[in-house]
C-alpha atoms as a PDB file:
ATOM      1  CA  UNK A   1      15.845  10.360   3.811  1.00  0.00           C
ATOM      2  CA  UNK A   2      16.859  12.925   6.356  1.00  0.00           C
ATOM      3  CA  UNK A   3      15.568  14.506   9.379  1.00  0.00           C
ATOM      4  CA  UNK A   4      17.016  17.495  11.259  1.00  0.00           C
ATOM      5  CA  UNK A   5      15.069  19.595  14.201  1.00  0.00           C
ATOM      6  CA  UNK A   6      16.302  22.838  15.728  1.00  0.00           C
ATOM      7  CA  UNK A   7      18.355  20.739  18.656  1.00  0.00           C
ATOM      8  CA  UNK A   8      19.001  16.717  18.433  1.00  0.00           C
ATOM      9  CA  UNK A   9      16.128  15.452  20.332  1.00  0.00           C
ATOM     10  CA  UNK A  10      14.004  17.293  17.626  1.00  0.00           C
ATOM     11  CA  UNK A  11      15.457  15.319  15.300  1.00  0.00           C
ATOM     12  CA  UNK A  12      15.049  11.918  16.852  1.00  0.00           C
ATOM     13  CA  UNK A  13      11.449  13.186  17.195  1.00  0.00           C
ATOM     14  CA  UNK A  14      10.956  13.477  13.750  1.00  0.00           C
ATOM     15  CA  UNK A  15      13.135  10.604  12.439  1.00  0.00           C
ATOM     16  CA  UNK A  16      10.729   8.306  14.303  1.00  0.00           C
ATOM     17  CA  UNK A  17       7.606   9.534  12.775  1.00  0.00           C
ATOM     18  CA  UNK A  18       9.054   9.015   9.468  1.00  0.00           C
ATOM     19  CA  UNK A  19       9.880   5.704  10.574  1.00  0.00           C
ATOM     20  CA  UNK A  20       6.350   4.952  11.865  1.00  0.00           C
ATOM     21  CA  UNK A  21       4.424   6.908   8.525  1.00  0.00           C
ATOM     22  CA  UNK A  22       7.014   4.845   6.330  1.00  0.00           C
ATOM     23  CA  UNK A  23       6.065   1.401   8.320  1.00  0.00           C
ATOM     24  CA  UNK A  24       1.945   2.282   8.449  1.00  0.00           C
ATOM     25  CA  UNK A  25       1.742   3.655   4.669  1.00  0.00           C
ATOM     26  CA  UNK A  26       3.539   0.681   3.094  1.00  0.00           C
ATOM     27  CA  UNK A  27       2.389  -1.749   1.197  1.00  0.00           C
ATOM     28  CA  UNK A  28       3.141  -4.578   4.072  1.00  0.00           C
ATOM     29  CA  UNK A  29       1.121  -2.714   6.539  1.00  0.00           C
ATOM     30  CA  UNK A  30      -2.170  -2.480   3.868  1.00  0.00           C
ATOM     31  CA  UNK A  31      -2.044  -6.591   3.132  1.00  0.00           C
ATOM     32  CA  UNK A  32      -1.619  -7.149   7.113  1.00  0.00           C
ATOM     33  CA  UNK A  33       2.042  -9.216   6.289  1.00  0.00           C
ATOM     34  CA  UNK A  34       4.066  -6.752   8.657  1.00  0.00           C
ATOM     35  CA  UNK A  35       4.363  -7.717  12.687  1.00  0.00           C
ATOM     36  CA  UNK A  36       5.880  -6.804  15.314  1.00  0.00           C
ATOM     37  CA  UNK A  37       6.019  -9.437  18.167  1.00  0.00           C
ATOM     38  CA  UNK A  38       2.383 -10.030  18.207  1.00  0.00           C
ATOM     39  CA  UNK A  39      -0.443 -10.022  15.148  1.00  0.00           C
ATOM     40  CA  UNK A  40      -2.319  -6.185  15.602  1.00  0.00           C
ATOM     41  CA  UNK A  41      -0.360  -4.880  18.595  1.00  0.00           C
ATOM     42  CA  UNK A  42       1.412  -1.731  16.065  1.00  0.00           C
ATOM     43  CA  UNK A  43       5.286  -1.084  15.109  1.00  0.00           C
ATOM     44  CA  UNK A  44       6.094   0.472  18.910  1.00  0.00           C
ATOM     45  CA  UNK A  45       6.744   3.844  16.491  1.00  0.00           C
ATOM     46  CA  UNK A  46       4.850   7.319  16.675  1.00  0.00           C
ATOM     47  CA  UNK A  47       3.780   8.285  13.186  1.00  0.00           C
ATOM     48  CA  UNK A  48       2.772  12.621  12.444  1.00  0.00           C
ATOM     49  CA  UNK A  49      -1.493  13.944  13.236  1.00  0.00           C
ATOM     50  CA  UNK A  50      -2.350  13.224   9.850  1.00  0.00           C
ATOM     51  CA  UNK A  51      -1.483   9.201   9.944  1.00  0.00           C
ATOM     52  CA  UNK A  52      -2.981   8.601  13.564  1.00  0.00           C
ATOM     53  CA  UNK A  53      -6.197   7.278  12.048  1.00  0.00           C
ATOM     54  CA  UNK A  54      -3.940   4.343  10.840  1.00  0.00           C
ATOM     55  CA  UNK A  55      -2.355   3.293  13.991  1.00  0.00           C
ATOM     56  CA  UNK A  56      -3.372  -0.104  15.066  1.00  0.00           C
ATOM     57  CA  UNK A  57      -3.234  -2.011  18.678  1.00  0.00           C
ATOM     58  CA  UNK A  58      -1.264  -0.487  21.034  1.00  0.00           C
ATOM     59  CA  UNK A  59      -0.386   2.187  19.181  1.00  0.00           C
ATOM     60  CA  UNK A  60      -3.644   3.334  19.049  1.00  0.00           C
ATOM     61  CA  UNK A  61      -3.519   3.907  22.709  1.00  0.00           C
ATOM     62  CA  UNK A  62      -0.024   5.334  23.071  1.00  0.00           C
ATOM     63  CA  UNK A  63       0.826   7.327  20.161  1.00  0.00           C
END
């Protein structure tokens, strides 16, 4: 996978929101295996408008 913007912080932008949509639509997410420090508390990663009604925990708050 790649991810380029029109200037570099662009593209970190966008690289993590394909980090957080690959983390909240995969299959480790959707059986509730995947954690990050704390049970429900979300990755710490933004995700694109179209996945926020997946976020979880903080996430939900921040992102």
């Amino acid at each position: 996978m790649a991810a380029g913007g029109v200037d570099d912080v662009q593209a970190i932008a966008i690289a993590l929101q394909m980090i957080g949509a690959f983390l909240y639509a995969s299959d480790h997410h959707a059986s509730g295996k995947l954690v990050w420090l704390e049970a429900g508390k979300g990755y710490g990663f933004p995700v694109p408008n179209n996945l926020r009604d997946m976020l979880i925990g903080d996430d939900k708050k921040f992102f």
